[in-house]
Protein backbone atom coordinates (compact mmCIF):
# COMPACT_ATOMS: atom_id res chain seq x y z
CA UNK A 1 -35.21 14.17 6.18
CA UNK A 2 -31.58 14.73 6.68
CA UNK A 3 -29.46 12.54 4.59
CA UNK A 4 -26.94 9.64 5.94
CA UNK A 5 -23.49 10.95 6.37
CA UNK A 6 -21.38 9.65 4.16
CA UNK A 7 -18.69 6.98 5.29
CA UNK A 8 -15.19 8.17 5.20
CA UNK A 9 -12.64 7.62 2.43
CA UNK A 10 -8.75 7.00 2.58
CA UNK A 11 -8.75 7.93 -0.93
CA UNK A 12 -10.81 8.89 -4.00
CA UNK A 13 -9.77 9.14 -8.13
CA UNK A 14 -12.20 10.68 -9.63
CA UNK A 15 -11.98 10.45 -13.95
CA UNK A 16 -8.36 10.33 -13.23
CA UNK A 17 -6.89 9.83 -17.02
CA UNK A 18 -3.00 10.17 -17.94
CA UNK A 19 -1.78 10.49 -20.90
CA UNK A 20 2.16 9.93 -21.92
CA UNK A 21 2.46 11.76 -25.16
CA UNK A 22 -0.72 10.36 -27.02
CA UNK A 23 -0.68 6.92 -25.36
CA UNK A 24 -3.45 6.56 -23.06
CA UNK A 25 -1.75 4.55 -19.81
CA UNK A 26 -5.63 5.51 -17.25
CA UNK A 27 -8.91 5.89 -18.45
CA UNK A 28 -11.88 7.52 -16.70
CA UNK A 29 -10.22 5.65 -13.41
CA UNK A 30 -12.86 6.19 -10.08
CA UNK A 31 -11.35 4.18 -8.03
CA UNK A 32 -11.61 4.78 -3.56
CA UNK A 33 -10.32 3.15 -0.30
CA UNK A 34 -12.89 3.13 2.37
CA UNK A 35 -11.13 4.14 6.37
CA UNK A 36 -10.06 0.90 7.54
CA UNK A 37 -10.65 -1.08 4.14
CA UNK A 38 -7.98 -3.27 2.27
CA UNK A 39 -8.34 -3.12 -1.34
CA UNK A 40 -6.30 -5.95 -3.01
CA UNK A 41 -5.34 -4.14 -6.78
CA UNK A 42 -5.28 -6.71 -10.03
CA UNK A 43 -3.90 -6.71 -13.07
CA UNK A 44 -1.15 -8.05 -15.90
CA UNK A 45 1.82 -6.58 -16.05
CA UNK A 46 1.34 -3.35 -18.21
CA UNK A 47 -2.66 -3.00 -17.22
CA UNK A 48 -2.26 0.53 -15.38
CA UNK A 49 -1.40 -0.54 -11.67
CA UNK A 50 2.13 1.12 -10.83
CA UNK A 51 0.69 4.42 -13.37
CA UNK A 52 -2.16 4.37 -10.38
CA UNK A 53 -0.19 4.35 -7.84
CA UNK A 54 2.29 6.81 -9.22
CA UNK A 55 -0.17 9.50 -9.28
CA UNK A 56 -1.58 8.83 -5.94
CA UNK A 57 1.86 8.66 -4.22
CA UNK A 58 2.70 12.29 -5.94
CA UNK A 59 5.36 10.40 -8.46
CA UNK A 60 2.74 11.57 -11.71
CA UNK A 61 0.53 14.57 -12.04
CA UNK A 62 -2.61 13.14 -13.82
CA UNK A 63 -3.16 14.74 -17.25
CA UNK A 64 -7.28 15.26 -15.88
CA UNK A 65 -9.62 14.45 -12.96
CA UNK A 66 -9.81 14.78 -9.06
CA UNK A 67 -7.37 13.51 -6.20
CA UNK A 68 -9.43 13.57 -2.28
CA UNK A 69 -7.15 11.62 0.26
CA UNK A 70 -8.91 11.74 3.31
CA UNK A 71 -11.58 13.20 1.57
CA UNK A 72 -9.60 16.47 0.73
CA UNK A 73 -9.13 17.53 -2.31
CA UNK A 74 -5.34 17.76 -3.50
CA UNK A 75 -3.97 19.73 -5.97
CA UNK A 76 -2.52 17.70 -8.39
CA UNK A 77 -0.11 19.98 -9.99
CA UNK A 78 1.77 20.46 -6.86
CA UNK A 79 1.23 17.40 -5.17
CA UNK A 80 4.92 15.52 -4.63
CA UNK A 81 6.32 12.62 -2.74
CA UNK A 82 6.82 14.63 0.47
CA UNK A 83 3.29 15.81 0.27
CA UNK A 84 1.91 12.27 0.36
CA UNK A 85 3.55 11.46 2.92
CA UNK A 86 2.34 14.65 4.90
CA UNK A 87 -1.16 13.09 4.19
CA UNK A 88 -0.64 10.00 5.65
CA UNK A 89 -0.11 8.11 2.32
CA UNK A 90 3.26 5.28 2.87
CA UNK A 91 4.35 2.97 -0.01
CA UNK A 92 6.43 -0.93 0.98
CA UNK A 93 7.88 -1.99 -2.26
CA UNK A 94 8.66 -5.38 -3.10
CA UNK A 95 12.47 -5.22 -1.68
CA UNK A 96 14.13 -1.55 -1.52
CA UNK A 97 11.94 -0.39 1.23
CA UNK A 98 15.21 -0.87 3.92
CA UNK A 99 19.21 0.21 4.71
CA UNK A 100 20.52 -3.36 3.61
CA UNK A 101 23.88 -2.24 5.88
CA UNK A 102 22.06 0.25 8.12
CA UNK A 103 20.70 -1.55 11.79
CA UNK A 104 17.22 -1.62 12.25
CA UNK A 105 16.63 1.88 14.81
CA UNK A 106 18.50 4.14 11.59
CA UNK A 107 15.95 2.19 9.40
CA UNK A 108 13.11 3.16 10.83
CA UNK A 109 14.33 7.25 10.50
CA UNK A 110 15.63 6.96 7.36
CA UNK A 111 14.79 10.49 6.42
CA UNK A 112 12.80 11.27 9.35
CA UNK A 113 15.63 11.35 11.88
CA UNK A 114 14.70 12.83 15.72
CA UNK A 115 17.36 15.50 16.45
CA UNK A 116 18.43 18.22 19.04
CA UNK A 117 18.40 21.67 18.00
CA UNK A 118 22.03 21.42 17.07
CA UNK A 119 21.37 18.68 14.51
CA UNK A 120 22.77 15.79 16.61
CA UNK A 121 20.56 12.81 16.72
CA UNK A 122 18.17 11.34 19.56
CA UNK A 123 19.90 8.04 19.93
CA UNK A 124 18.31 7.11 22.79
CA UNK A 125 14.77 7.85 21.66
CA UNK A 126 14.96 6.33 18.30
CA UNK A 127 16.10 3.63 19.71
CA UNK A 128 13.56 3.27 22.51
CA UNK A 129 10.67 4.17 19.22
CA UNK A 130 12.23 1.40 17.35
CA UNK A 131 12.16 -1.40 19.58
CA UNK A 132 8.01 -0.55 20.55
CA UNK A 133 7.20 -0.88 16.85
CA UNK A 134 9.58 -4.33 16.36
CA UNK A 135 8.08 -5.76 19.72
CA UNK A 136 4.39 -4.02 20.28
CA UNK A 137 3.44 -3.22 16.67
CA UNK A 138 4.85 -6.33 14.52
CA UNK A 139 5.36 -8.55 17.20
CA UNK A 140 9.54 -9.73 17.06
CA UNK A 141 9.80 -11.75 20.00
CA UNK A 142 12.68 -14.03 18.67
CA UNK A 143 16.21 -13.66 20.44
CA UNK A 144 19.17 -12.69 17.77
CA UNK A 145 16.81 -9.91 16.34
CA UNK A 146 16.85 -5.87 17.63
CA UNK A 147 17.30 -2.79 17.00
CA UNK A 148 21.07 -3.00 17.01
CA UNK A 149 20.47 -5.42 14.27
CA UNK A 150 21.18 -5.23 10.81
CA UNK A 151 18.42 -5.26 7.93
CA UNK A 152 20.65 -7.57 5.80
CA UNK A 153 20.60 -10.20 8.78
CA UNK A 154 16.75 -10.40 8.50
CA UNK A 155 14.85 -12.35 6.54
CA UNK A 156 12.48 -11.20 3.68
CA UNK A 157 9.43 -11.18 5.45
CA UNK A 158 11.34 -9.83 8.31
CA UNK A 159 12.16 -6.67 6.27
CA UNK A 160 8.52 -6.11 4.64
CA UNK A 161 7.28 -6.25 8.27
CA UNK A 162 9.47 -3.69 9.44
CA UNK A 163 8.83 -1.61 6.73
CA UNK A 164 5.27 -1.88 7.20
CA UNK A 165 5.69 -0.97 11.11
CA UNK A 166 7.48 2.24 9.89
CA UNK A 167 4.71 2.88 8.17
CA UNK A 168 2.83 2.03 10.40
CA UNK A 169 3.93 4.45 13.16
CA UNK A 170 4.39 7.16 11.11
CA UNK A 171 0.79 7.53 11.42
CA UNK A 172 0.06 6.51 7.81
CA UNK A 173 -4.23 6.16 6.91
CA UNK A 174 -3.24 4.68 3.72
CA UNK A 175 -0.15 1.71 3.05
CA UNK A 176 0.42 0.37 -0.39
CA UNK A 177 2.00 -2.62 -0.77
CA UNK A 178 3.45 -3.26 -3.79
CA UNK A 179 4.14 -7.36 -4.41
CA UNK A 180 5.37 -7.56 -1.06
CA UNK A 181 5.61 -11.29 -0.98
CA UNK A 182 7.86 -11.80 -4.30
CA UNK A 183 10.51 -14.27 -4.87
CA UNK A 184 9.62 -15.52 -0.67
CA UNK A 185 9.29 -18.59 1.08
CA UNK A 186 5.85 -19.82 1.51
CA UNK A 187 6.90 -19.07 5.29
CA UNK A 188 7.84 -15.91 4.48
CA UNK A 189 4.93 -15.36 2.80
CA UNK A 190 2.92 -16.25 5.67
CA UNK A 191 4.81 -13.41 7.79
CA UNK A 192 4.21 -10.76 5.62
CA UNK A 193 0.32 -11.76 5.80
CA UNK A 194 0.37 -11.49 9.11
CA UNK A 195 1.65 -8.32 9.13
CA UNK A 196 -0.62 -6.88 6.89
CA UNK A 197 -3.63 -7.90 9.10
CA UNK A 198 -2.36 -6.06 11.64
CA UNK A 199 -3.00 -2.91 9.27
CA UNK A 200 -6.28 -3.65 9.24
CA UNK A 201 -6.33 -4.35 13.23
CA UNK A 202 -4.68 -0.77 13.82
CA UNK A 203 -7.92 0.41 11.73
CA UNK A 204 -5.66 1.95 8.80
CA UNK A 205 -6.40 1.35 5.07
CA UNK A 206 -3.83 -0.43 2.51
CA UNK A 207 -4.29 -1.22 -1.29
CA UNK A 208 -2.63 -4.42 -1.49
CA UNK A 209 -0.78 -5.08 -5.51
CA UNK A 210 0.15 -8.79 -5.52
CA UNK A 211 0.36 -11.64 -8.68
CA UNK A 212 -0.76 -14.10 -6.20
CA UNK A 213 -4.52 -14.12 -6.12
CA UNK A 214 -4.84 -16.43 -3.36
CA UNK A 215 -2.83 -14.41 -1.12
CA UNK A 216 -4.73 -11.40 -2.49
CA UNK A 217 -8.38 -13.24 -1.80
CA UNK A 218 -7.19 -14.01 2.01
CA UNK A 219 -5.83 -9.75 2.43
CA UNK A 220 -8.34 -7.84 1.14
CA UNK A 221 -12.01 -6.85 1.64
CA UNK A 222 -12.54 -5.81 -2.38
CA UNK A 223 -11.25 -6.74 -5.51
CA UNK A 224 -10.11 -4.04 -8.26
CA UNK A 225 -9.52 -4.98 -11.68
CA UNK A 226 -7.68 -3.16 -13.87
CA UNK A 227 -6.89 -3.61 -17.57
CA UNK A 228 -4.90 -1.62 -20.40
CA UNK A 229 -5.67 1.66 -18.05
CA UNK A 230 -9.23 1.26 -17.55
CA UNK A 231 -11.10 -0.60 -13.97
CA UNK A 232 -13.09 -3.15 -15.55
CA UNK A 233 -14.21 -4.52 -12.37
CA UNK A 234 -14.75 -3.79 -8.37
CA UNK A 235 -15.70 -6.77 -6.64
CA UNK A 236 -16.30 -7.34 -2.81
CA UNK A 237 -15.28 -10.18 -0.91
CA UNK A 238 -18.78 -11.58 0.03
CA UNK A 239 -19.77 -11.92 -3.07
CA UNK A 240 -16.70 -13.71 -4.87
CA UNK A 241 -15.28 -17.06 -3.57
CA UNK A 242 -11.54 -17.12 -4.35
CA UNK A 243 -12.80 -19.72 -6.97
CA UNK A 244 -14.86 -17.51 -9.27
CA UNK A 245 -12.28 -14.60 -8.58
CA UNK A 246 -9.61 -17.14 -10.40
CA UNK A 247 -12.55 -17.83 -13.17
CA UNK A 248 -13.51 -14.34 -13.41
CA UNK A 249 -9.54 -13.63 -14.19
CA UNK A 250 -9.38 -16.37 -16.40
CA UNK A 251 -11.94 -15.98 -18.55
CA UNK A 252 -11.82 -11.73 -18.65
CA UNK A 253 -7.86 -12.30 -20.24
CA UNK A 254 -9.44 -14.21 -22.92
CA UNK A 255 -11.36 -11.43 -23.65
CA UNK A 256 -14.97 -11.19 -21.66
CA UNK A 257 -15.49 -7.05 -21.73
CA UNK A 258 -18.41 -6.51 -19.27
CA UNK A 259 -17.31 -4.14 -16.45
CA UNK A 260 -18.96 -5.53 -13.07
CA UNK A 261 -19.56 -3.43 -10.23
CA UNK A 262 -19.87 -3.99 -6.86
């Protein structure tokens, strides 16, 4: 009997470890996003979590172990920044992600700019690209906001969303958002949700970093937790209420040690 194919992957670390000198920062991390899956990522401040993501953005060669993004293997000694993004892997940080002074249509090119042969720009297109994604993709409707617009004239949530609709278009299968929703309004907060289920929606994958556990519970479909460089646990949603997620937390920083899998 033939066996079942096996389902797709956004990403797999496989005995990742990384060493700084002789401090251990990842142990033995396996660790995958499923196509379409958002993985919300937990842990204290120190436990591994921007290491992890620093290696799988091309920031960090791990010292051992096995990269697959889109279940390829990469080679880790010469995988970069650029070469993530080739991949289809896109990173929204908590506030650096836009052009503070730069209007919205230069935003969304940063980098990538659309040009004629000559090197002058596509105005017109990027323009006509940019206002799809604000209107189509993340949904700004309001008057007072377009592409001629400013990023420092939107609001926090504003600016995560339109970073995530960059992403978004530039055909990225895997966002990270790292504590996207700091230091906003519980508004805010609500817009940047919003936009993140619309990741989901357009059937691409995120790992979702966030403090906030509720917000975390409501975002993603499993639970990783991480701590002092090693996964101690990979929960899914159906089997965790956001209740004994908050328990689980609470009770492994006081020092419960059993790994749980899924």
């Amino acid at each position: 009997m033939a066996e079942p194919p096996q389902e797709r992957t956004a990403l797999r670390m496989v005995n990742i470890e990384k060493y700084f000198g002789s401090v251990c920062a990842l142990k033995d991390i396996n660790f995958e996003v499923g196509h379409n899956e958002i993985v919300g990522l937990i842990g204290d401040n120190g436990a591994g979590k921007s290491t992890l993501v620093k290696i799988l953005t091309g920031v960090f060669a791990p010292t051992s172990g096995d990269l697959y993004i889109a279940d390829r293997k990469v080679e880790t000694n010469s995988y970069t920044v650029k070469k993530a993004h080739a991949l289809g892997i896109e990173t929204v940080y908590q506030d650096k992600s836009l052009g503070e002074k730069q209007v919205m249509w230069r935003n969304f090119f940063i980098g990538r700019e659309m040009t004629y042969p000559f090197g002058f720009l596509k105005v017109r297109q990027e323009k006509a690209i940019a206002s799809e994604i604000m209107v189509n993709t993340i949904g700004f409707r309001g008057k007072g906001i377009g592409v001629e617009s400013k990023a420092n004239k939107l609001s926090g949530g504003e600016r995560q969303g339109v970073a995530i609709g960059r992403a978004m278009h530039f055909e990225a299968e895997l966002i990270i958002l790292d504590e996207p929703t700091v230091a906003l309004s519980l508004k805010e907060v609500r817009k940047v949700l919003n936009f993140v289920h619309k990741i989901k929606d357009a059937g691409k994958a995120c790992i979702y970093i966030s403090h906030n556990i509720s917000d975390v519970y409501e975002i993603a479909d499993r639970f990783i937790v991480i701590d002092r460089g090693e996964i101690v646990a990979s929960i899914t949603k159906a089997k965790i209420s956001l209740k004994e997620l908050d328990e689980f937390l609470l009770e492994y920083s006081h020092g419960l040690k059993d790994k749980v899998q899924p």
